[in-house]
C-alpha atoms as a PDB file:
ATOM      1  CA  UNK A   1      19.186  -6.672  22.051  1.00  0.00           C
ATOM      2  CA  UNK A   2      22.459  -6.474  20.568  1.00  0.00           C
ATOM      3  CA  UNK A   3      24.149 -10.655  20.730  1.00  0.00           C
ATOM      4  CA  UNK A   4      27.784 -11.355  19.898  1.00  0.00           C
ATOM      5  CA  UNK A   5      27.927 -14.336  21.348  1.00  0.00           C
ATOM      6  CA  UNK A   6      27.111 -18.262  20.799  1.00  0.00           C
ATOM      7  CA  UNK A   7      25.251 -18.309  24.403  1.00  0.00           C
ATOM      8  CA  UNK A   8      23.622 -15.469  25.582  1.00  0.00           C
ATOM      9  CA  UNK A   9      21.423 -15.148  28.889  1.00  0.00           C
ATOM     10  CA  UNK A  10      20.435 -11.617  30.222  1.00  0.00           C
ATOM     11  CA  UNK A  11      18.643 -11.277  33.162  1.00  0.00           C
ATOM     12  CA  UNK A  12      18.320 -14.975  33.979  1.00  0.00           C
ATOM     13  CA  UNK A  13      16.468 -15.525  37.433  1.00  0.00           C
ATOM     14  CA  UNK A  14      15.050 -18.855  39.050  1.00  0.00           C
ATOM     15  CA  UNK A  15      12.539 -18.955  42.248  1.00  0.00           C
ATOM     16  CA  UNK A  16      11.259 -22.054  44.141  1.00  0.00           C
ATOM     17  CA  UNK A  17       8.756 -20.257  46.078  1.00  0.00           C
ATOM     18  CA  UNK A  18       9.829 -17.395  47.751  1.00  0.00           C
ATOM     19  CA  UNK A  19      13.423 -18.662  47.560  1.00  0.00           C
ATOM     20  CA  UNK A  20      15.723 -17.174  45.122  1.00  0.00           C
ATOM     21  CA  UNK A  21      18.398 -19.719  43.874  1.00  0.00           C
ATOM     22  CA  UNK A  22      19.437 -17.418  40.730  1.00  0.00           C
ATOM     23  CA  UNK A  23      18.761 -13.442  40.106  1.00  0.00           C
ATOM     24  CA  UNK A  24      19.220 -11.336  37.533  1.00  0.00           C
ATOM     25  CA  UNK A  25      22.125 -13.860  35.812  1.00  0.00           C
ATOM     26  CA  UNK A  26      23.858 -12.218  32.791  1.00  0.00           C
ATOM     27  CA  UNK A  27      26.586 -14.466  30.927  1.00  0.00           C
ATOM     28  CA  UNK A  28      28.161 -14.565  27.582  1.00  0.00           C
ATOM     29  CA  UNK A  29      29.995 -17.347  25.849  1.00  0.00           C
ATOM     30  CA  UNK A  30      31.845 -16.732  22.696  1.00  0.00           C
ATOM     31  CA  UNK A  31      32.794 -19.199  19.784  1.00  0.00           C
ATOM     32  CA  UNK A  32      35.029 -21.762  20.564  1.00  0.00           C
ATOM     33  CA  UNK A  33      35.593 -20.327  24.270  1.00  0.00           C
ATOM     34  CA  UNK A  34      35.996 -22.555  27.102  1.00  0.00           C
ATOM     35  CA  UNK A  35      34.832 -21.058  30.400  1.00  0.00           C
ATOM     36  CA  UNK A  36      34.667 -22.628  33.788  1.00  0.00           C
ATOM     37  CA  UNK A  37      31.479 -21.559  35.535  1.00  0.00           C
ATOM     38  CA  UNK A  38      32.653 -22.321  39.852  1.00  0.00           C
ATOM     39  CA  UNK A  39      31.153 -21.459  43.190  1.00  0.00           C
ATOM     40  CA  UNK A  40      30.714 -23.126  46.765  1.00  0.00           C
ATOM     41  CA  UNK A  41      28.259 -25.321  47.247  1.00  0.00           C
ATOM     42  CA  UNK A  42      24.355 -23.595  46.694  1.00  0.00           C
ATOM     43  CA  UNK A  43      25.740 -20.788  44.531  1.00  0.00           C
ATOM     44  CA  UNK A  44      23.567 -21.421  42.092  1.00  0.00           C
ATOM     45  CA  UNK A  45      25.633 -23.474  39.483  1.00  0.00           C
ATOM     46  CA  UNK A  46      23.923 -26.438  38.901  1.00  0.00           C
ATOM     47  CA  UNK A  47      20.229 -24.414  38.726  1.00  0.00           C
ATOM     48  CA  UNK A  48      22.015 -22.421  35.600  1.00  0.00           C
ATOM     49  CA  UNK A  49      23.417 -25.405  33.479  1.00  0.00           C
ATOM     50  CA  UNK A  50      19.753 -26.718  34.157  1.00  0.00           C
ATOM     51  CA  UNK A  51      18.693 -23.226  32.364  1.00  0.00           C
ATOM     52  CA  UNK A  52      20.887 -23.724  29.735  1.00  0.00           C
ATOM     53  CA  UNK A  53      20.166 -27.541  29.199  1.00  0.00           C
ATOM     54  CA  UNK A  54      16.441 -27.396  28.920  1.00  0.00           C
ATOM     55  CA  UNK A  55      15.999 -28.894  32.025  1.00  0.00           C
ATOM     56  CA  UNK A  56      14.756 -26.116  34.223  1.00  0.00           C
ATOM     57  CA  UNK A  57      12.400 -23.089  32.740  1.00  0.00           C
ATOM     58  CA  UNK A  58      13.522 -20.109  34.401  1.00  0.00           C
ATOM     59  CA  UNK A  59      11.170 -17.972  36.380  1.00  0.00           C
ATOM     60  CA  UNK A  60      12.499 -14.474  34.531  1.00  0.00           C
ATOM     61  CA  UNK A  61      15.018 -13.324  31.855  1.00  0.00           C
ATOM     62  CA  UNK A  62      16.513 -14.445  28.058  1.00  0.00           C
ATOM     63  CA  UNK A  63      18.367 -17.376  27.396  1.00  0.00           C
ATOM     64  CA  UNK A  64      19.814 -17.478  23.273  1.00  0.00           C
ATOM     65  CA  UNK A  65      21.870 -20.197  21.899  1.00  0.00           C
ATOM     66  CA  UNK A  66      23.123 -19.472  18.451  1.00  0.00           C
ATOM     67  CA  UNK A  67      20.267 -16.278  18.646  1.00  0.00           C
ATOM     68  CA  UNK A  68      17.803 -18.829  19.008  1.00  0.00           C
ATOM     69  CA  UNK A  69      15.164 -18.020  22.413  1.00  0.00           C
ATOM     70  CA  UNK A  70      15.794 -21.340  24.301  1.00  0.00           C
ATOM     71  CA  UNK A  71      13.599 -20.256  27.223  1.00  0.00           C
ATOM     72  CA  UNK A  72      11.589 -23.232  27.611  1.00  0.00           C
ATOM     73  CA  UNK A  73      13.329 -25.675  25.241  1.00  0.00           C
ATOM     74  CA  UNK A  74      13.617 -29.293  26.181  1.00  0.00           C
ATOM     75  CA  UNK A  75      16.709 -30.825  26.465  1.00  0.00           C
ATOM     76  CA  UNK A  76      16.785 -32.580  23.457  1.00  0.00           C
ATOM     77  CA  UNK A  77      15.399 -29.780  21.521  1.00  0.00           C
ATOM     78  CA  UNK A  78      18.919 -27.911  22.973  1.00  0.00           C
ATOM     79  CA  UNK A  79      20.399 -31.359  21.845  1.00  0.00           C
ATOM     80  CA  UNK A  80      19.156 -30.623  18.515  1.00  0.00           C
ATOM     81  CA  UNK A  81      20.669 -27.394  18.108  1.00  0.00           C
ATOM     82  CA  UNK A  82      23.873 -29.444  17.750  1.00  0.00           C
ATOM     83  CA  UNK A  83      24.723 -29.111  22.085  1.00  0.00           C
ATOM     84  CA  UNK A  84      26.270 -31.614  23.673  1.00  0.00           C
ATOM     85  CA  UNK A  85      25.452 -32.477  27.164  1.00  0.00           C
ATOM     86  CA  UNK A  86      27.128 -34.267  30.295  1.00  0.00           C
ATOM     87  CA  UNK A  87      25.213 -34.217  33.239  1.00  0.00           C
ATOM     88  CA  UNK A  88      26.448 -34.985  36.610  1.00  0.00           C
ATOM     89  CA  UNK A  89      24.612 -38.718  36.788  1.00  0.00           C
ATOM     90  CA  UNK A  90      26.100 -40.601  33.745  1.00  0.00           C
ATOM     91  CA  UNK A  91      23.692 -41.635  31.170  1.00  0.00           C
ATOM     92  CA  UNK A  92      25.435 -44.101  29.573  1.00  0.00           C
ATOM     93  CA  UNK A  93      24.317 -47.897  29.126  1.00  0.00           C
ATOM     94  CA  UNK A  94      25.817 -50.527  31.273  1.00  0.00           C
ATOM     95  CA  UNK A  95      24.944 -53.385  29.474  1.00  0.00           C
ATOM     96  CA  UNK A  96      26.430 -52.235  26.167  1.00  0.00           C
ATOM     97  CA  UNK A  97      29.985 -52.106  25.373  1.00  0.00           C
ATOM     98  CA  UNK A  98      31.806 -49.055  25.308  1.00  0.00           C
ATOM     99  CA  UNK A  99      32.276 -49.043  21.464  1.00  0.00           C
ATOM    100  CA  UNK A 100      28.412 -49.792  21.531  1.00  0.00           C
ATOM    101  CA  UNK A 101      27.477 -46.844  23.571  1.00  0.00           C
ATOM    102  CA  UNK A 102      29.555 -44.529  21.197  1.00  0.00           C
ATOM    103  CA  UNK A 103      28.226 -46.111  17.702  1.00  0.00           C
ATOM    104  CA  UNK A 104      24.543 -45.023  19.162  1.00  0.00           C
ATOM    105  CA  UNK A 105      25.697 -41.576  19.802  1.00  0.00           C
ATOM    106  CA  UNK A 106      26.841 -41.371  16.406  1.00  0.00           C
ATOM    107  CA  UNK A 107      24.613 -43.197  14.389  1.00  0.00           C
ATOM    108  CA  UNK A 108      21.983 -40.752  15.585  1.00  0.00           C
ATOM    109  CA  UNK A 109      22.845 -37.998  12.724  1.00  0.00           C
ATOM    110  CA  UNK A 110      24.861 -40.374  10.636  1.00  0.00           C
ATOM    111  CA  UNK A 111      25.063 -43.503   8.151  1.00  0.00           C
ATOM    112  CA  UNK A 112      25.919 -47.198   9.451  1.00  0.00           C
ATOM    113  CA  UNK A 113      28.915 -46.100   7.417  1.00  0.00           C
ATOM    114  CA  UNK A 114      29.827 -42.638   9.042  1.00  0.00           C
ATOM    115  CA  UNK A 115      29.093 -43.925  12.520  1.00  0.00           C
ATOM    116  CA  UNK A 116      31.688 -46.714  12.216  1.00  0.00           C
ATOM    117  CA  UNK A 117      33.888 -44.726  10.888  1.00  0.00           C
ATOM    118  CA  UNK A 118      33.432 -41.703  14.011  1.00  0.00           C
ATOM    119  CA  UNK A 119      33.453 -44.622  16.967  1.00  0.00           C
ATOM    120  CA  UNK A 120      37.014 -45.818  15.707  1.00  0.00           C
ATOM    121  CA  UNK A 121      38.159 -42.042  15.590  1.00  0.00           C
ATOM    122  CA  UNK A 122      36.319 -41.059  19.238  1.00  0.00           C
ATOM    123  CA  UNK A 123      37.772 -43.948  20.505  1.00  0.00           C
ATOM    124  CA  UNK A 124      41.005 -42.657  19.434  1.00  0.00           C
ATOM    125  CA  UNK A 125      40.613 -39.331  20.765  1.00  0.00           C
ATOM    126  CA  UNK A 126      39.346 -40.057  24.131  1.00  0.00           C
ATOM    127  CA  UNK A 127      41.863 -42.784  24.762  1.00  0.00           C
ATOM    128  CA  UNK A 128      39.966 -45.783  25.912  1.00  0.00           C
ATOM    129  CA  UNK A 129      40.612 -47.902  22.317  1.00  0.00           C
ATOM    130  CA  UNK A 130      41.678 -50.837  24.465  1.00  0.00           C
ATOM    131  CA  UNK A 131      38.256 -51.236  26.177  1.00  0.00           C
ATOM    132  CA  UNK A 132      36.205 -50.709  23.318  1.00  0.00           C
ATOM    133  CA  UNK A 133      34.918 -54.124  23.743  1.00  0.00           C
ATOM    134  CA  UNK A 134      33.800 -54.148  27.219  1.00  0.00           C
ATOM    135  CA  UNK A 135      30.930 -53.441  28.873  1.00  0.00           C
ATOM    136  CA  UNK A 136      30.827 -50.316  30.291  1.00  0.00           C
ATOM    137  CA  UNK A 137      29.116 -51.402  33.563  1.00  0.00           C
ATOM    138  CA  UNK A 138      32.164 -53.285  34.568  1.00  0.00           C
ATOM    139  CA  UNK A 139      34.158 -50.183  33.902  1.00  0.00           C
ATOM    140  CA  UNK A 140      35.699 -47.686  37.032  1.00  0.00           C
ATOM    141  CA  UNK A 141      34.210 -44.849  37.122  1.00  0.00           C
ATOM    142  CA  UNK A 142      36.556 -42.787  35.469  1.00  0.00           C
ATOM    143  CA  UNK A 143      36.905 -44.844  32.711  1.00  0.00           C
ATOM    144  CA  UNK A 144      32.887 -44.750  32.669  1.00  0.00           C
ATOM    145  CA  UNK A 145      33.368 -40.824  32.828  1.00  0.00           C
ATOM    146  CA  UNK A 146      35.159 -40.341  29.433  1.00  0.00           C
ATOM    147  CA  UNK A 147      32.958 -43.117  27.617  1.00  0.00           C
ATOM    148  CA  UNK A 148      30.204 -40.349  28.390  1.00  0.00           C
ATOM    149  CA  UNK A 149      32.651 -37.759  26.935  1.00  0.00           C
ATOM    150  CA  UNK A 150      33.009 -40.030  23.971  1.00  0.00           C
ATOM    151  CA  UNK A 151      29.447 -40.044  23.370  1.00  0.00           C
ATOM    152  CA  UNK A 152      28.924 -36.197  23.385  1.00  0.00           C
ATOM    153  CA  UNK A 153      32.071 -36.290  21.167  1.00  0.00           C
ATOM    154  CA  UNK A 154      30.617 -38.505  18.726  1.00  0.00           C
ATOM    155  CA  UNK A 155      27.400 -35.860  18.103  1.00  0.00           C
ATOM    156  CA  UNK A 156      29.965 -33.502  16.273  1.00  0.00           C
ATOM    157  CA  UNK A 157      28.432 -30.692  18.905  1.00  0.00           C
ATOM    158  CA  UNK A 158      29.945 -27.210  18.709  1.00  0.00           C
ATOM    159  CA  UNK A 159      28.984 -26.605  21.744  1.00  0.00           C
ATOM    160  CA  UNK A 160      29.556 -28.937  25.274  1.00  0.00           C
ATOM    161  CA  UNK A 161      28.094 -28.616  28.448  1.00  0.00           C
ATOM    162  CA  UNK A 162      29.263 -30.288  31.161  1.00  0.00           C
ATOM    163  CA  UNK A 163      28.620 -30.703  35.092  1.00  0.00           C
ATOM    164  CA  UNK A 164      30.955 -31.572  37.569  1.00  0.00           C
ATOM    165  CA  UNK A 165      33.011 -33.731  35.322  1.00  0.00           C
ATOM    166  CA  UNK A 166      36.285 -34.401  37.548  1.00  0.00           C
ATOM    167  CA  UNK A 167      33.901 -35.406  40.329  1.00  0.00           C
ATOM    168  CA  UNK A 168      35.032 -38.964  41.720  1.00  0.00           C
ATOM    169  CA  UNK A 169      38.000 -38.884  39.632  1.00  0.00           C
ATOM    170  CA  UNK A 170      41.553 -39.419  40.843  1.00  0.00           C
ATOM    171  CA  UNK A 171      44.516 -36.975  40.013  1.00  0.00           C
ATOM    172  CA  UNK A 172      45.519 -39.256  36.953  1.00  0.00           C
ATOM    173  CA  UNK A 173      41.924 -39.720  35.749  1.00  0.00           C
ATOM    174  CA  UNK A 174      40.886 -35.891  36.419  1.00  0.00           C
ATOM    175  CA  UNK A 175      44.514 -35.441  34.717  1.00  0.00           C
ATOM    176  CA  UNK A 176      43.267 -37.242  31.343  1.00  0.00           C
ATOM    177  CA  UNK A 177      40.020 -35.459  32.127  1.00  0.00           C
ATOM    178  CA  UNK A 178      41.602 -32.084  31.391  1.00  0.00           C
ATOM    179  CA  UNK A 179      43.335 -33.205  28.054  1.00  0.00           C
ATOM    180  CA  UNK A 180      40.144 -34.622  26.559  1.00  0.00           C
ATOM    181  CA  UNK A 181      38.128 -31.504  27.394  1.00  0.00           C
ATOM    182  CA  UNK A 182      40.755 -29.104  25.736  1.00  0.00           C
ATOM    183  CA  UNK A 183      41.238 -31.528  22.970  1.00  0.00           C
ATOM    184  CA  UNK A 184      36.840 -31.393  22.630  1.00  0.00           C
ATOM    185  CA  UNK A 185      37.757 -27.425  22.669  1.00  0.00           C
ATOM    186  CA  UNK A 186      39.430 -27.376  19.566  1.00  0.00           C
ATOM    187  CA  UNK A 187      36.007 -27.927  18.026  1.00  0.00           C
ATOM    188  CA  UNK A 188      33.791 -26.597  20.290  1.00  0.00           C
ATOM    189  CA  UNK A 189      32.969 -24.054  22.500  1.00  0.00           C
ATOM    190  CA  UNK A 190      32.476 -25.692  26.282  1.00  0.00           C
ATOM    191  CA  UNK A 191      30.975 -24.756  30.093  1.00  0.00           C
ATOM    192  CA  UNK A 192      32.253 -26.819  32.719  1.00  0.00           C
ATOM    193  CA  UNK A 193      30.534 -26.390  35.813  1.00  0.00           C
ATOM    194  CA  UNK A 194      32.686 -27.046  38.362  1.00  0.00           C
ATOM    195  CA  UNK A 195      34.061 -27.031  42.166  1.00  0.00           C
ATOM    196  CA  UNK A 196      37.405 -28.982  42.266  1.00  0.00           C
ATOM    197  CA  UNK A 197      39.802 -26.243  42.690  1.00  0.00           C
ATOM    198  CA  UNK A 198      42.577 -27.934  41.614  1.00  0.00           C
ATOM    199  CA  UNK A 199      41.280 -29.394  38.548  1.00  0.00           C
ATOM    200  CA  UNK A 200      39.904 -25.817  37.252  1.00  0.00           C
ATOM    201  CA  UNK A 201      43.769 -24.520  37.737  1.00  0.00           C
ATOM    202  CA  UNK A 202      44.755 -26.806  35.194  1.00  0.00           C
ATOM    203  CA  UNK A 203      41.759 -26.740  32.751  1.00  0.00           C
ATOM    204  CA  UNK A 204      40.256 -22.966  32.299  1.00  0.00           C
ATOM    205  CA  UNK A 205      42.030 -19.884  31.070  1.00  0.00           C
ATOM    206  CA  UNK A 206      38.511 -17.861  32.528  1.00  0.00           C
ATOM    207  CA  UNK A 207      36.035 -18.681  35.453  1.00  0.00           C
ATOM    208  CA  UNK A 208      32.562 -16.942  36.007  1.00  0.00           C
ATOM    209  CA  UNK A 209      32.500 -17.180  39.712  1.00  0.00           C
ATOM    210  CA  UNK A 210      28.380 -17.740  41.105  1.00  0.00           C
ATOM    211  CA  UNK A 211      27.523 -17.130  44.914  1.00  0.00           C
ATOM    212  CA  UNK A 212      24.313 -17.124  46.212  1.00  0.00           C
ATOM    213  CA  UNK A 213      22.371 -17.176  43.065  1.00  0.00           C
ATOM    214  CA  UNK A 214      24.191 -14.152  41.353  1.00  0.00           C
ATOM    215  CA  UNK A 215      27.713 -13.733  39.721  1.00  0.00           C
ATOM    216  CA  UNK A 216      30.561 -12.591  41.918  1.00  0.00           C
ATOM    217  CA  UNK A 217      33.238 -12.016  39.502  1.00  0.00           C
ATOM    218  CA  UNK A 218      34.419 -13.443  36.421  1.00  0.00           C
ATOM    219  CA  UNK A 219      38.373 -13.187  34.795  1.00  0.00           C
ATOM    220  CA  UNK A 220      41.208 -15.308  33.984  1.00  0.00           C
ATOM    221  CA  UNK A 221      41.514 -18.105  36.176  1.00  0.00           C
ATOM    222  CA  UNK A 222      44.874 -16.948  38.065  1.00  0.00           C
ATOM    223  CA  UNK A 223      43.423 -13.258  39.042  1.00  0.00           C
ATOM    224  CA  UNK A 224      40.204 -14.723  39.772  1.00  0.00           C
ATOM    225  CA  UNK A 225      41.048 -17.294  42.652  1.00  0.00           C
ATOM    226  CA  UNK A 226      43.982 -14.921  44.485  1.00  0.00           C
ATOM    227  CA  UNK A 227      41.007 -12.335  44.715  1.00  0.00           C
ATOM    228  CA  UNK A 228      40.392 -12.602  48.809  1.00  0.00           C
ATOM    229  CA  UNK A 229      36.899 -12.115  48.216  1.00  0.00           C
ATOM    230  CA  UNK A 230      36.922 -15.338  45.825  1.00  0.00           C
ATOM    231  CA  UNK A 231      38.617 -17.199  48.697  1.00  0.00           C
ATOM    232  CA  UNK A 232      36.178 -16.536  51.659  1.00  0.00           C
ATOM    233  CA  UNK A 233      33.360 -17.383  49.374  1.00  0.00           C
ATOM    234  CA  UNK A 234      34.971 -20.412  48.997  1.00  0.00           C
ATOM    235  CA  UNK A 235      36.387 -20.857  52.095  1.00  0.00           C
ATOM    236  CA  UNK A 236      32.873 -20.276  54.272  1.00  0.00           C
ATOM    237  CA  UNK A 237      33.901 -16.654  55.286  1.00  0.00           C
ATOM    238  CA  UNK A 238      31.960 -14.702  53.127  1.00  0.00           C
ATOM    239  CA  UNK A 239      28.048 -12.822  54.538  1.00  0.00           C
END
């Protein structure tokens, strides 16, 4: 099977039973792309990034990261591979401080030295220098939302996957949201999974659209959500 690109899953089904919640699921991510995978509720979304993560085995089909056959990987074997991952539920550690959180992240594949050195710069880049000392339990949730983006960051992944990140953010949070996720994209290639309409608008240049366990349609962004079929899904209209 011919692969020209960093993920690769062909074919990709998932059945609980005699319930279907993915068939025959092909998708393609290129180098340094950043796609938006969206859909209503029970499209299927969150059952694929589980594919992709290692956290689900699908029932049928190919999943390739890098060429490698991830079908039946655990997540931290994808995690290996040099994948971040941001999960819905944040995983970070309340009773650390934020600047401990990160130096754990990064001291993972790096020196005492190296670590240090890639906390102060994460810190930087994700904006929250000013609460490095606190602990991130006390922290809003936004705030706790991009100390989880600052500990994928501080893996060096080339690729990030991420679920539902502007959920329970407000406009200026989801705002800084958006300009730490393109600013991760300059290194990596990224899947959000996503439902906020509004926040997509202003983060993806393409959208693979999932309903009811298959994809609908996939484009740039702007052609994507003015297609009326696209809306009704969305909207509850849709059979």
């Amino acid at each position: 099977m011919a692969r020209d690109g960093v993920v690769e899953a062909r074919g990709v089904g998932v059945r609980f039973g005699g319930v279907s919640a993915l068939e025959s699921v092909d998708f393609t991510l290129a180098d340094n792309e950043l796609r938006c995978l969206i859909g209503p509720n029970g499209a299927g979304k969150s059952t694929f990034f589980k594919c992709l993560t290692g956290m689900l085995r699908p029932t049928e089909g190919d999943i390739r990261i890098r060429g490698i056959d991830c079908v039946g990987a655990h997540p931290h074997q994808i995690a290996g591979l040099g994948v971040g991952i941001k999960t819905q539920v944040p995983s970070v550690m309340n009773g650390l401080s934020v600047r401990e959180n990160i130096w754990i992240a990064a001291r993972r594949l790096n020196t005492t030295r190296s670590a240090n050195r890639i906390v102060s710069e994460t810190l930087e880049r994700i904006g929250i220098a000013d609460s490095a000392g606190d602990l991130v339990g006390n922290l809003a949730h936004g705030r706790r939302q991009l100390v989880e983006f600052g500990t994928v960051l501080a893996g060096n992944p080339w690729l990030i996957l991420l679920d539902e990140p502007a959920a329970g953010l407000t406009a200026d949070e989801a705002e800084r949201a958006v300009a730490v996720i393109r600013e991760m994209n300059e290194r990596a290639a990224i899947i959000v999974v996503e439902h906020d309409m509004h926040f997509i608008r202003q983060l993806a240049n393409t959208v693979t659209v999932l309903h009811r366990g298959r994809i609908l349609t996939e484009g740039y962004v702007d052609t994507v959500l003015r297609d009326p079929v696209v809306r009704d899904v969305y909207l509850g209209k849709s059979q």
